[in-house]
N, C-alpha and C. Protein backbone atom coordinates (compact mmCIF):
# COMPACT_ATOMS: atom_id res chain seq x y z
N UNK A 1 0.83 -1.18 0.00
CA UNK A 1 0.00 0.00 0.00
C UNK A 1 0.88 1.24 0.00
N UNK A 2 0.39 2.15 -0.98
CA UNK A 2 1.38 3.22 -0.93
C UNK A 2 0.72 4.74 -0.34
N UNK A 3 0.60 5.78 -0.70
CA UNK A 3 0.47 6.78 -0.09
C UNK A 3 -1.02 6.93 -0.78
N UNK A 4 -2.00 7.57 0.17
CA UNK A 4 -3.29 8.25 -0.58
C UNK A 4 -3.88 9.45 -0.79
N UNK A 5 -4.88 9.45 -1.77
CA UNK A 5 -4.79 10.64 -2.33
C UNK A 5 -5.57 11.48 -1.04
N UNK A 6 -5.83 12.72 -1.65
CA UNK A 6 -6.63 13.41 -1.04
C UNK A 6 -7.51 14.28 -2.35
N UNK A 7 -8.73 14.29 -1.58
CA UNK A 7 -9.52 15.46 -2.60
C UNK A 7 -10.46 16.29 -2.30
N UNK A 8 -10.34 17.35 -2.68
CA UNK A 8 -10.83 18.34 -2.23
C UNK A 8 -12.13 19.25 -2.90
N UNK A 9 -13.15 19.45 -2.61
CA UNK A 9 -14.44 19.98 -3.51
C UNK A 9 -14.13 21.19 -3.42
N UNK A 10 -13.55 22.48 -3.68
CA UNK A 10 -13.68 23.72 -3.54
C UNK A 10 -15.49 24.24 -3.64
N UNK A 11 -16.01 24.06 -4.40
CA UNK A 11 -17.41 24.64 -4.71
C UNK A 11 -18.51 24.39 -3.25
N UNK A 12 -17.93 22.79 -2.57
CA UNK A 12 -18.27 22.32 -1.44
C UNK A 12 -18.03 22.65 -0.14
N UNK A 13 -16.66 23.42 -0.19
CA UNK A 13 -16.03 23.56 0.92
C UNK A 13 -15.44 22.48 1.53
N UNK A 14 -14.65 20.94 0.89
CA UNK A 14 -14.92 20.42 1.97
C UNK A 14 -13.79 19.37 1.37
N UNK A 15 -13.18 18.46 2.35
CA UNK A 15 -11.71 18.09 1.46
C UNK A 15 -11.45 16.48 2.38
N UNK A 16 -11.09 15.94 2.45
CA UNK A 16 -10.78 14.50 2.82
C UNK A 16 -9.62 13.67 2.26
N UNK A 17 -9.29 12.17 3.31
CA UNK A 17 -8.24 11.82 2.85
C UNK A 17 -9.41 11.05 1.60
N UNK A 18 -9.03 9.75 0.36
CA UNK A 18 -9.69 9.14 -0.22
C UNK A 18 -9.55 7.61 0.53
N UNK A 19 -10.68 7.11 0.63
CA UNK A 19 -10.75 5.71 1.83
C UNK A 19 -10.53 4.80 0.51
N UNK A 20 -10.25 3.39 1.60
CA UNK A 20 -9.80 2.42 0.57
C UNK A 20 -10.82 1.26 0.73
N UNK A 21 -10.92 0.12 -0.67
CA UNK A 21 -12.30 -0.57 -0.16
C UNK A 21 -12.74 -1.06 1.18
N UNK A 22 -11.68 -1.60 1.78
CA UNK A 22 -12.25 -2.05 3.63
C UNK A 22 -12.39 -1.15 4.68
N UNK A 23 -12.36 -0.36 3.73
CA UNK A 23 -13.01 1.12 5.07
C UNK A 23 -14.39 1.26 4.46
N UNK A 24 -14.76 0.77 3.64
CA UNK A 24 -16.53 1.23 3.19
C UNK A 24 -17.00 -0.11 2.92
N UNK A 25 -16.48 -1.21 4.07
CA UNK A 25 -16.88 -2.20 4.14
C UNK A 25 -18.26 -3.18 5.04
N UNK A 26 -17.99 -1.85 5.95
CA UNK A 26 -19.20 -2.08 6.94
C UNK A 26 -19.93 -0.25 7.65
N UNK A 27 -21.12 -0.74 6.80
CA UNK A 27 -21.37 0.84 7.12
C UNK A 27 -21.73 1.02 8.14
N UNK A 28 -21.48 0.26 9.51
CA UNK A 28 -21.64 0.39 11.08
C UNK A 28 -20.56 1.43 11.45
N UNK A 29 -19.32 1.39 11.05
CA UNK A 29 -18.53 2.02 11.38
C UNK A 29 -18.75 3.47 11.20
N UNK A 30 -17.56 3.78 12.91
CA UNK A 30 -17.91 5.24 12.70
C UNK A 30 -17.34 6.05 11.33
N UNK A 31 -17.98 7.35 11.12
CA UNK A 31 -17.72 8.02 10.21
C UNK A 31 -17.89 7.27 8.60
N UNK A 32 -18.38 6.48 8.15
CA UNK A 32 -18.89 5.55 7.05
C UNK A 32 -19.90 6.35 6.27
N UNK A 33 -20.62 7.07 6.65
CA UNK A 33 -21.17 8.30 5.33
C UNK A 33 -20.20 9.15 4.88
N UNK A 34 -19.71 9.52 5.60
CA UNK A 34 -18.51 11.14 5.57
C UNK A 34 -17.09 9.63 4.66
N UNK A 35 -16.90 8.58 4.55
CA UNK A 35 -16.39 8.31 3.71
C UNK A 35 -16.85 7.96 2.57
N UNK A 36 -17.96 7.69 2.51
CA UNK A 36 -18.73 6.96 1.16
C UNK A 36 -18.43 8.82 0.61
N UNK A 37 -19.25 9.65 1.06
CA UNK A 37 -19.05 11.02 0.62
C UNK A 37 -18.03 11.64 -0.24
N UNK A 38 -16.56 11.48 0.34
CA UNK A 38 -15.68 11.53 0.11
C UNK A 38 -14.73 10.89 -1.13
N UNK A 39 -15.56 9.60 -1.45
CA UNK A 39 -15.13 8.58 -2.31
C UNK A 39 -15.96 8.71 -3.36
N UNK A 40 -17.29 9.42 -3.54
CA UNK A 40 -17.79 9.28 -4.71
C UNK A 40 -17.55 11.17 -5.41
N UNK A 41 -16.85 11.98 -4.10
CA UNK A 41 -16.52 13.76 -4.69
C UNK A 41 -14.88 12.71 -5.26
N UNK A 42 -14.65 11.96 -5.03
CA UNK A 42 -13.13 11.73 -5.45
C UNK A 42 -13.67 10.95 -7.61
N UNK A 43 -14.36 10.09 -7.35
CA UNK A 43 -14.66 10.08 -8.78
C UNK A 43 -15.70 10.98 -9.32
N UNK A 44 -16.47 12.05 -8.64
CA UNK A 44 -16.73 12.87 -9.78
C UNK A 44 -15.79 13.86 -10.49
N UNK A 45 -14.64 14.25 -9.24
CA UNK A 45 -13.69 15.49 -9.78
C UNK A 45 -12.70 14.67 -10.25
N UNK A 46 -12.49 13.91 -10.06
CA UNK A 46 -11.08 13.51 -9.94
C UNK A 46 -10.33 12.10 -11.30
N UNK A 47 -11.91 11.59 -11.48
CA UNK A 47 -11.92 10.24 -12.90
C UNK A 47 -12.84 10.67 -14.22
N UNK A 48 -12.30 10.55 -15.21
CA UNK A 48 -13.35 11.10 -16.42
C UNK A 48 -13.95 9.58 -16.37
C-alpha cells in the first residue's frame, strides 16, 4: 500500500483523505457516510 490521495471539492467547501475498499466495508462504522461522501466527490472530480 502506498500513499493516498486526497480530494478536495472547492465549490463544497470540503476536502478529505480518499478511503480504501475495507473502510466502506461495513457501514456500522464510525464516520462511514462522511467516507462513502468523500469517495464518490473523489470520482466525480477527480476520474473522467
Amino acid at each position: 500500500m502506498g500513499e493516498r490521495g486526497f480530494v478536495a471539492d472547492l465549490a463544497a467547501r470540503s476536502f478529505g483523505r480518499v478511503p480504501e475498499g475495507p473502510e466502506l466495508m461495513n457501514p456500522r462504522t464510525p464516520g462511514f457516510e462522511e467516507k462513502k461522501r468523500i469517495r464518490q466527490a473523489y470520482f466525480r472530480l477527480c476520474l473522467d
